[in-house]
Protein backbone atom coordinates (compact mmCIF):
# COMPACT_ATOMS: atom_id res chain seq x y z
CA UNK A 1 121.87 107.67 122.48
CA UNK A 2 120.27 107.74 119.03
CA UNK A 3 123.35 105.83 117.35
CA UNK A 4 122.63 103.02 119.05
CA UNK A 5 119.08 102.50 117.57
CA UNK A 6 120.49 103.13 114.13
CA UNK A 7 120.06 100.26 111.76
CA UNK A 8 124.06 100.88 110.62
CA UNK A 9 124.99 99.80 114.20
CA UNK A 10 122.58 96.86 114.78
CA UNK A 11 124.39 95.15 111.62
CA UNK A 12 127.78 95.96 112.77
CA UNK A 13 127.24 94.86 116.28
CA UNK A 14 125.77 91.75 114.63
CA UNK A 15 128.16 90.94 112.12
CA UNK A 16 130.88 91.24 115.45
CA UNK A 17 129.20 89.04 117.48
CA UNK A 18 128.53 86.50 115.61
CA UNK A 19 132.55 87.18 114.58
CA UNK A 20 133.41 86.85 117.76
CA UNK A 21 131.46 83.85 119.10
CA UNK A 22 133.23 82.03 115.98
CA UNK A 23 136.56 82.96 116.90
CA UNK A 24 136.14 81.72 120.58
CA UNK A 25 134.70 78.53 119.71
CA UNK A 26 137.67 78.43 117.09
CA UNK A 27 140.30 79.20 119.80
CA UNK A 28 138.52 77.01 122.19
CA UNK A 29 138.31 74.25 120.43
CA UNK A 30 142.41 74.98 119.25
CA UNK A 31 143.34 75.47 122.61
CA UNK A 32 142.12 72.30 123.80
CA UNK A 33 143.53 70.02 120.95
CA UNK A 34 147.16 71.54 121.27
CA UNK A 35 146.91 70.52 124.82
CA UNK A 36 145.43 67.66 124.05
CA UNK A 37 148.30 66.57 121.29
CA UNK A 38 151.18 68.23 123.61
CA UNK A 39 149.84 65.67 126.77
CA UNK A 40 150.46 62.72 124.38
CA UNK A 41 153.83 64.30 122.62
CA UNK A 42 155.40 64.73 126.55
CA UNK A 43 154.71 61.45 127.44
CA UNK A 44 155.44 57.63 125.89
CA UNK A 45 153.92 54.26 126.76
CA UNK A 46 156.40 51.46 127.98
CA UNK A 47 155.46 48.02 127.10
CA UNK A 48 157.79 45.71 130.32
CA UNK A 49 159.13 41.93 129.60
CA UNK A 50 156.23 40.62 131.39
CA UNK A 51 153.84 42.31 129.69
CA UNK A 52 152.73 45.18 131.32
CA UNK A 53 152.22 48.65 130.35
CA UNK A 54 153.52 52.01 132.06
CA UNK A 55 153.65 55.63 131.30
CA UNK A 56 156.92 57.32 130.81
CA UNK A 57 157.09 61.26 131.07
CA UNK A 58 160.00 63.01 129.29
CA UNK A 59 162.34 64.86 131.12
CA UNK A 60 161.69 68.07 133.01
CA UNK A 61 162.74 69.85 130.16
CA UNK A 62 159.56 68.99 128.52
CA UNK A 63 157.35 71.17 131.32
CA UNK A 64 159.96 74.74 129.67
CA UNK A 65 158.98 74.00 126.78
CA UNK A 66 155.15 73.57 127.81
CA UNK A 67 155.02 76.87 129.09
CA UNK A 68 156.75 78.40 126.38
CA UNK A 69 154.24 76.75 124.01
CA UNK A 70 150.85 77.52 126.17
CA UNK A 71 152.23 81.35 126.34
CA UNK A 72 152.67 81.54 122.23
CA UNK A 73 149.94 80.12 121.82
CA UNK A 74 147.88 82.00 123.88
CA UNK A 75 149.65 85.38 122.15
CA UNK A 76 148.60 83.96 118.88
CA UNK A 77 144.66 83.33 119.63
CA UNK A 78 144.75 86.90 121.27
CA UNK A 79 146.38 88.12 118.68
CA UNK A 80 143.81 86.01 116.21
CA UNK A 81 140.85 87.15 117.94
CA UNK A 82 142.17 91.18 117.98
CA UNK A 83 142.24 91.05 114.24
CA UNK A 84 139.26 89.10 113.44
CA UNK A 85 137.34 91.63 115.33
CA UNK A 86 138.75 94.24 113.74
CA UNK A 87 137.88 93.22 110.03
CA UNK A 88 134.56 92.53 111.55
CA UNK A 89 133.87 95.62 112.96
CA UNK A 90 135.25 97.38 109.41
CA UNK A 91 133.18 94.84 107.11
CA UNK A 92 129.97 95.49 109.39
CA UNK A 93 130.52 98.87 108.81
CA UNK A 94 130.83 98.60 105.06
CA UNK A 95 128.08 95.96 104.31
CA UNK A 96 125.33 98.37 106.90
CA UNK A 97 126.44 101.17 104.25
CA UNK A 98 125.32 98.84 101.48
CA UNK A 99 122.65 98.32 103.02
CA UNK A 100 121.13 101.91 104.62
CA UNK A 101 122.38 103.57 101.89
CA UNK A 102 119.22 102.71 99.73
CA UNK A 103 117.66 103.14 102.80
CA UNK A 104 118.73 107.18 103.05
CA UNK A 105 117.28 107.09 98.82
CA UNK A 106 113.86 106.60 100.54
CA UNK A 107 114.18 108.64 103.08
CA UNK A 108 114.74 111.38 100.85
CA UNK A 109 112.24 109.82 98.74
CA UNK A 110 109.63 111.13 101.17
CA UNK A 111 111.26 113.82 102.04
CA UNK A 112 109.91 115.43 98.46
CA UNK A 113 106.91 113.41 98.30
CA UNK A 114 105.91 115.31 101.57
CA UNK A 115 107.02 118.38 100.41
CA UNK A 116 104.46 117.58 97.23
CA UNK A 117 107.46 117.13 94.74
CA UNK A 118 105.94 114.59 93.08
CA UNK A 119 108.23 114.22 89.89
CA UNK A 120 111.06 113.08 91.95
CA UNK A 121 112.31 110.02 90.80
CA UNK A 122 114.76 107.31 92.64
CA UNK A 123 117.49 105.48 90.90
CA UNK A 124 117.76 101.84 91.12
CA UNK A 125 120.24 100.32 93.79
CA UNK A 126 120.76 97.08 92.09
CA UNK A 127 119.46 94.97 94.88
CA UNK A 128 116.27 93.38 93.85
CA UNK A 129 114.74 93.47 97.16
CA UNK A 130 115.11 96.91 97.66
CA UNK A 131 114.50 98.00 94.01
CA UNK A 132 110.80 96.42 94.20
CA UNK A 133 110.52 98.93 97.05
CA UNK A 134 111.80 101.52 95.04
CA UNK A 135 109.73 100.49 91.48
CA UNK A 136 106.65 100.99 93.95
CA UNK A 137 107.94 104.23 95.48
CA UNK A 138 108.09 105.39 91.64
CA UNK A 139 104.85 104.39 90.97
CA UNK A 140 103.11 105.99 94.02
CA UNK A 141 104.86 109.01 93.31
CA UNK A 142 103.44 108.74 89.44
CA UNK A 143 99.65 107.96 91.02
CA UNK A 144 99.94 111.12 93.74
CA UNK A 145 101.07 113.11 90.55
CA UNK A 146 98.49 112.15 88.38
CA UNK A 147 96.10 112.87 91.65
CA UNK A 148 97.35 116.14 91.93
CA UNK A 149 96.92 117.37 88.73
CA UNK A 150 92.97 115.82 89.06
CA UNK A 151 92.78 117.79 92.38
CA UNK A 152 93.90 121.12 90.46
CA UNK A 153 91.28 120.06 88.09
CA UNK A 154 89.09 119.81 90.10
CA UNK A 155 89.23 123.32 91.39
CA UNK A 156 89.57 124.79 88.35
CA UNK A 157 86.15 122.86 87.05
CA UNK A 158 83.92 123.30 90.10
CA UNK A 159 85.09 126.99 90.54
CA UNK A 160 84.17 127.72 86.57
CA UNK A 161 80.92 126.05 87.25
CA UNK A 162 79.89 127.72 90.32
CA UNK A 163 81.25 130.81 89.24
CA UNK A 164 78.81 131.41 85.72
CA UNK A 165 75.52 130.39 87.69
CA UNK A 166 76.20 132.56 91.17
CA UNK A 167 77.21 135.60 88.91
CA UNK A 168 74.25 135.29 86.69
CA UNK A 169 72.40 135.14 89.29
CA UNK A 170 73.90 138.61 91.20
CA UNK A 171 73.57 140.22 88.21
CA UNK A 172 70.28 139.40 87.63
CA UNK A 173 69.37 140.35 91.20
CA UNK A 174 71.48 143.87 91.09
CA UNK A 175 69.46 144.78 88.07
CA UNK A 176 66.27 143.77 89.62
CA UNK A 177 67.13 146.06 92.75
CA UNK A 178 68.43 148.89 90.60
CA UNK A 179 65.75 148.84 88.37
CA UNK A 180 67.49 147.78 85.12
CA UNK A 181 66.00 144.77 84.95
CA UNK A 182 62.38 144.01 85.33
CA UNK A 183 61.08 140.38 86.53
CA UNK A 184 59.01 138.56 84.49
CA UNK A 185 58.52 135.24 83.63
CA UNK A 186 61.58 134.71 81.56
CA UNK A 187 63.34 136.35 84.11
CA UNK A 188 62.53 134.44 86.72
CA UNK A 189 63.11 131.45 84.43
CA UNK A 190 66.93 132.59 83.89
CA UNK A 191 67.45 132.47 87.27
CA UNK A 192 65.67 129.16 88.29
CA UNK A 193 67.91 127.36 85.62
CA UNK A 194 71.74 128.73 87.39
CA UNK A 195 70.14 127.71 90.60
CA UNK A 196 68.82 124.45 89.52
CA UNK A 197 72.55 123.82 87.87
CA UNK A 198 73.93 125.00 91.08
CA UNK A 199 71.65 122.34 92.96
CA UNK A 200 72.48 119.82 90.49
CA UNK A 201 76.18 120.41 90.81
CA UNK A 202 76.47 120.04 94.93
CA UNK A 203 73.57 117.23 94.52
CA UNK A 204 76.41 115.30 92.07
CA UNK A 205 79.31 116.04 94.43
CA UNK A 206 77.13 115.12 97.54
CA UNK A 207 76.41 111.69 95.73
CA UNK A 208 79.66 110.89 94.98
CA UNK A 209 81.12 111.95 98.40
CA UNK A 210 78.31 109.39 99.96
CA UNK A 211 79.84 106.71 97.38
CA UNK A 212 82.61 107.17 98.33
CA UNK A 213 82.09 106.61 102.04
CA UNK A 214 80.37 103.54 101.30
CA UNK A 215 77.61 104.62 103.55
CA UNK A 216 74.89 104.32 100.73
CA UNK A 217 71.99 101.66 101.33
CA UNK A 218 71.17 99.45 98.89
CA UNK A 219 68.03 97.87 98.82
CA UNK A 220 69.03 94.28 96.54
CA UNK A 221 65.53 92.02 95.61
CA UNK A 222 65.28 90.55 92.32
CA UNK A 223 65.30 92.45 89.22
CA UNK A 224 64.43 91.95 85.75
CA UNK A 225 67.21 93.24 83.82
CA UNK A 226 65.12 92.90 80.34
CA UNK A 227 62.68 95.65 81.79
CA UNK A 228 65.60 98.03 83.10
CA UNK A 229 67.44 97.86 80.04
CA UNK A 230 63.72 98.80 77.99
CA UNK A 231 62.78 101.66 80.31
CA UNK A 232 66.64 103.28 80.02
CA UNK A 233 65.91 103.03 75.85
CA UNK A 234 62.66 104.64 76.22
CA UNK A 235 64.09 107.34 78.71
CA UNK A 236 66.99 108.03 76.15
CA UNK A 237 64.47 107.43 72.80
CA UNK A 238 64.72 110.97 71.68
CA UNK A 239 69.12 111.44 72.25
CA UNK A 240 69.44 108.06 70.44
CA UNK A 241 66.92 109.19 67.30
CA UNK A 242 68.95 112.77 67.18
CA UNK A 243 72.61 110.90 67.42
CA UNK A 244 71.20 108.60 64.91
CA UNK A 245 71.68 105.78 67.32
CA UNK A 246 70.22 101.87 67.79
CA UNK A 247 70.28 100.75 71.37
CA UNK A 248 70.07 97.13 70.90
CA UNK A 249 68.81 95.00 74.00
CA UNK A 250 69.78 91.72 73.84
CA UNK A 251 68.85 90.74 76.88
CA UNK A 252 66.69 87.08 77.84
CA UNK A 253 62.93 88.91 78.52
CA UNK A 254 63.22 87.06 81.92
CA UNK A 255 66.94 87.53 82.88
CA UNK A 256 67.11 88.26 86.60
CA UNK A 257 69.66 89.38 88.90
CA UNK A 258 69.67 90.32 92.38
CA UNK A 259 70.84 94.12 92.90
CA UNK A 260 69.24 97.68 94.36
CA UNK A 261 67.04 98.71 90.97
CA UNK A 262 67.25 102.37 91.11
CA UNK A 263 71.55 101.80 91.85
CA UNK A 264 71.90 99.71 88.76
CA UNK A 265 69.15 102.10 86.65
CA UNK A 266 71.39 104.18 87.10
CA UNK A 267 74.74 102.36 86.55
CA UNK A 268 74.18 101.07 83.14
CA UNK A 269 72.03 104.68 82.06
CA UNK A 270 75.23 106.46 82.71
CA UNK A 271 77.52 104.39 80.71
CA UNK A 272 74.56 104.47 78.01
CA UNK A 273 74.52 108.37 78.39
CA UNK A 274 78.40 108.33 78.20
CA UNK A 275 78.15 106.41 74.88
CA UNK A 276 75.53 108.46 73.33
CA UNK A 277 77.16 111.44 74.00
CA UNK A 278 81.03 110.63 73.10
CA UNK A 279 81.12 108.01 71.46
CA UNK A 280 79.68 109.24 67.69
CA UNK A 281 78.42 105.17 67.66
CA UNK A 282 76.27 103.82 65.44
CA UNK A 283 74.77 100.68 67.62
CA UNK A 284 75.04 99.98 71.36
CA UNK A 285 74.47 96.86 72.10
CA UNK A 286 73.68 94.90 76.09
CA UNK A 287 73.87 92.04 76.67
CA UNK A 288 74.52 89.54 79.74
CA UNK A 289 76.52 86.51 79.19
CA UNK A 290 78.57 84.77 82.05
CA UNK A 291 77.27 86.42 84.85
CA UNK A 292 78.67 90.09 83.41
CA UNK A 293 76.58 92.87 81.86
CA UNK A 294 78.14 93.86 78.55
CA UNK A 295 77.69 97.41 77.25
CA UNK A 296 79.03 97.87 73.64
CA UNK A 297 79.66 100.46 71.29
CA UNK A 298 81.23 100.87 67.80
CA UNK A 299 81.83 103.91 67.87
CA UNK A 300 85.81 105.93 68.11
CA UNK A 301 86.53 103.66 71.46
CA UNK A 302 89.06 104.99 73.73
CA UNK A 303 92.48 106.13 73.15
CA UNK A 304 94.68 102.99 75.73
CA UNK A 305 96.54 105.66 77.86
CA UNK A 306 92.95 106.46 79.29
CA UNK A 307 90.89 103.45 79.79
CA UNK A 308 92.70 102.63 82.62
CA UNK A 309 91.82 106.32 83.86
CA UNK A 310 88.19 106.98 82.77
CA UNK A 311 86.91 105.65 86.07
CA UNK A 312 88.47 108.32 88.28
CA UNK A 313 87.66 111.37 89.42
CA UNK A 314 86.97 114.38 87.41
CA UNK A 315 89.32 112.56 84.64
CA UNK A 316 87.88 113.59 81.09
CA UNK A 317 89.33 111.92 77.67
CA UNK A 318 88.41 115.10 76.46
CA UNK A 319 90.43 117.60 78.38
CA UNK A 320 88.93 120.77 76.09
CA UNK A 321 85.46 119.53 77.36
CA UNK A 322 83.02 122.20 78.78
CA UNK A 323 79.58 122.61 80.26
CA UNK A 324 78.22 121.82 76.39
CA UNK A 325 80.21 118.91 76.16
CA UNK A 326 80.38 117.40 79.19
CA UNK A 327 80.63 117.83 82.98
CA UNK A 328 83.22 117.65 85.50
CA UNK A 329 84.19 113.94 84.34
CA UNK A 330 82.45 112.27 87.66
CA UNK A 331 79.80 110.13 85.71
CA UNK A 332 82.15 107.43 84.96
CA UNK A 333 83.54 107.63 88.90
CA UNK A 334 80.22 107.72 90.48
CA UNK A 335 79.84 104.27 87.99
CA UNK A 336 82.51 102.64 89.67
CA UNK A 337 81.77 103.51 93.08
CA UNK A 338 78.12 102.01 92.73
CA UNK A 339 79.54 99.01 91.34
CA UNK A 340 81.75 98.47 93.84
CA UNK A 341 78.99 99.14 96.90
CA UNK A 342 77.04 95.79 95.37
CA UNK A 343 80.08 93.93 95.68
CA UNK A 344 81.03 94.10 91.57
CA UNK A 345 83.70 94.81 89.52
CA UNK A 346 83.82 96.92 86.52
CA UNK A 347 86.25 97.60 83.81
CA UNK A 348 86.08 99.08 80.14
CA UNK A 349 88.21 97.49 76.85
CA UNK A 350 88.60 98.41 73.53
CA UNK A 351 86.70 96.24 71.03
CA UNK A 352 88.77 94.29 68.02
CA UNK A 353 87.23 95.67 65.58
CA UNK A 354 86.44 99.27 67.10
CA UNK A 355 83.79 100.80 70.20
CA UNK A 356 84.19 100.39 73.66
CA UNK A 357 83.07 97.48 75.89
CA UNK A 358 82.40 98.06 79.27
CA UNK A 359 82.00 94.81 81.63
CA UNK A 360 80.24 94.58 84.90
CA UNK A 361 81.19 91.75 86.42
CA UNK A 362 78.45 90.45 89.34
């Protein structure tokens, strides 16, 4: 039967046990010294003139009131034992209540978390063991939450940006069909540029999706960081001038680390895009000091509530940002992920004074 695997009757059944093997080692151990004492109470050592020693029994007598003894006491370790088990049995009961009742929290715990009712919260017990369970319950609840609401994100974003290019595009063709429109170069322009954002949008989901799976294949020799840092200003020369902005390499000319070039290329030119774009910065400044590759800004920095966020998923600081402004909030994720396929760590902090500072850590 199912009762018997219940955790409420393994504790009972082991609190009795353990009960009773106490009592009977108790009674046992009684038993045997009343005997013991009675055998030396019923009989008396006689000491004769020459010297010897004999042993006297008491009269028969003695043997009634033997019996009578043996039987009460017999009544009373029953009697003992009945009891004891008893207030076992009920104190098993109650402490496997204490005990599974935090237990049945969980369960119903999960019960909404599988039913995606994320915002349901469980009350402390006030048993630290099972509280730390809890506190992480909470907090998984909090991360599928805050997943959720990225998924439904998610949706919304990729559906508003496939949505503008593939009905640009219909339209574009229905007119050409019904002889509205008439295809000429421009034309034809127009519709290359929705289907080069529509390529560019499954290309960045693609690449993330292979980050993701770790199944990406780096190719690590020995790079000179100096070099990839110069070629990402040059690349960027004409956003920096526009934003007004100094991209200061202060890099060693022959600083070299061992990672895939194009993978890092594009690591630390997506942070520097990320900058240029949102951070309103005067100066950004790379450097590499103690085995980590610094990226700096002094720009607005980062509100706290989101730096521990910017490096998931379609997560945007901005949460009114568009197509103009920004994209679906990957660039930062897809950072991360190729970080973490050479082995590295990455995190972003505000600076003292004020900017951003992201650290790669090799």
């Amino acid at each position: 039967m199912k009762i018997f695997q219940t955790l409420t009757f393994k504790i009972t059944l082991g609190i009795v046990f353990i009960t009773s093997v106490i009592l009977i080692s108790i009674s046992l151990f009684a038993f045997t010294t009343a005997q013991s004492e009675f055998q030396s109470a019923s009989s008396r050592l006689v000491t004769s003139p020459d010297g010897s020693v004999f042993l006297v029994k008491q009269p028969p007598i003695v043997d009634s009131i033997r019996k009578d003894f043996n039987d009460n006491l017999e009544n009373s370790i029953a009697t003992g034992g009945i009891v004891g088990i008893s207030i076992a049995l009920v104190l098993g009961l109650f402490f496997s209540l204490i005990i599974t009742k935090p237990i049945e929290k969980l369960k119903e715990g999960i019960s909404h978390l599988r039913n995606s009712r994320y915002k349901y919260k469980i009350e402390d017990t006030g048993e630290v063991e099972i509280d730390d369970v809890i506190e992480e319950f909470n907090k998984l609840t909090l991360e599928l939450s805050a997943q959720e609401e990225l998924r439904k994100d998610l949706i919304s974003d990729v559906s508003h940006e496939l949505k503008t290019p593939i009905t640009s595009i219909i339209g574009q063709i229905q007119g050409l069909r019904d002889k509205v429109l008439s295809l000429d170069d421009q034309r034809l322009e127009l519709i290359q540029k929705d289907a080069e954002r529509l390529a560019n949008l499954v290309s960045l989901l693609q690449e993330y999706t292979k980050l993701r799976s770790k199944t990406l294949n780096l190719k690590l020799e020995e790079v000179n960081l100096f070099e990839i840092i110069e070629h990402i200003s040059k690349s960027h020369e004409s956003d920096l001038k526009k934003k007004k902005i100094t991209l200061n390499n202060k890099i060693s000319k022959d600083e070299m680390i061992k990672a895939d070039k194009a993978t890092l290329e594009r690591i630390v030119e997506n942070i520097v895009d990320n900058s240029i774009k949102y951070s309103r910065a005067k100066n950004i400044d790379i450097a590499y000091e103690n085995n980590k590759i610094i990226i700096s800004d002094d720009g607005v920095g980062i509100p706290e509530e989101d730096l521990t966020k910017i490096f998931e998923r379609f997560y945007r600081v901005e949460k009114s940002r568009n197509r103009n402004t920004g994209g679906l909030g990957l660039g930062l994720a897809l950072v991360k992920e190729m970080v973490e396929v050479h082995g590295w760590n990455i995190k972003a902090i505000n600076n003292r004074d004020k900017g951003v500072r992201f650290e790669i850590i090799l």
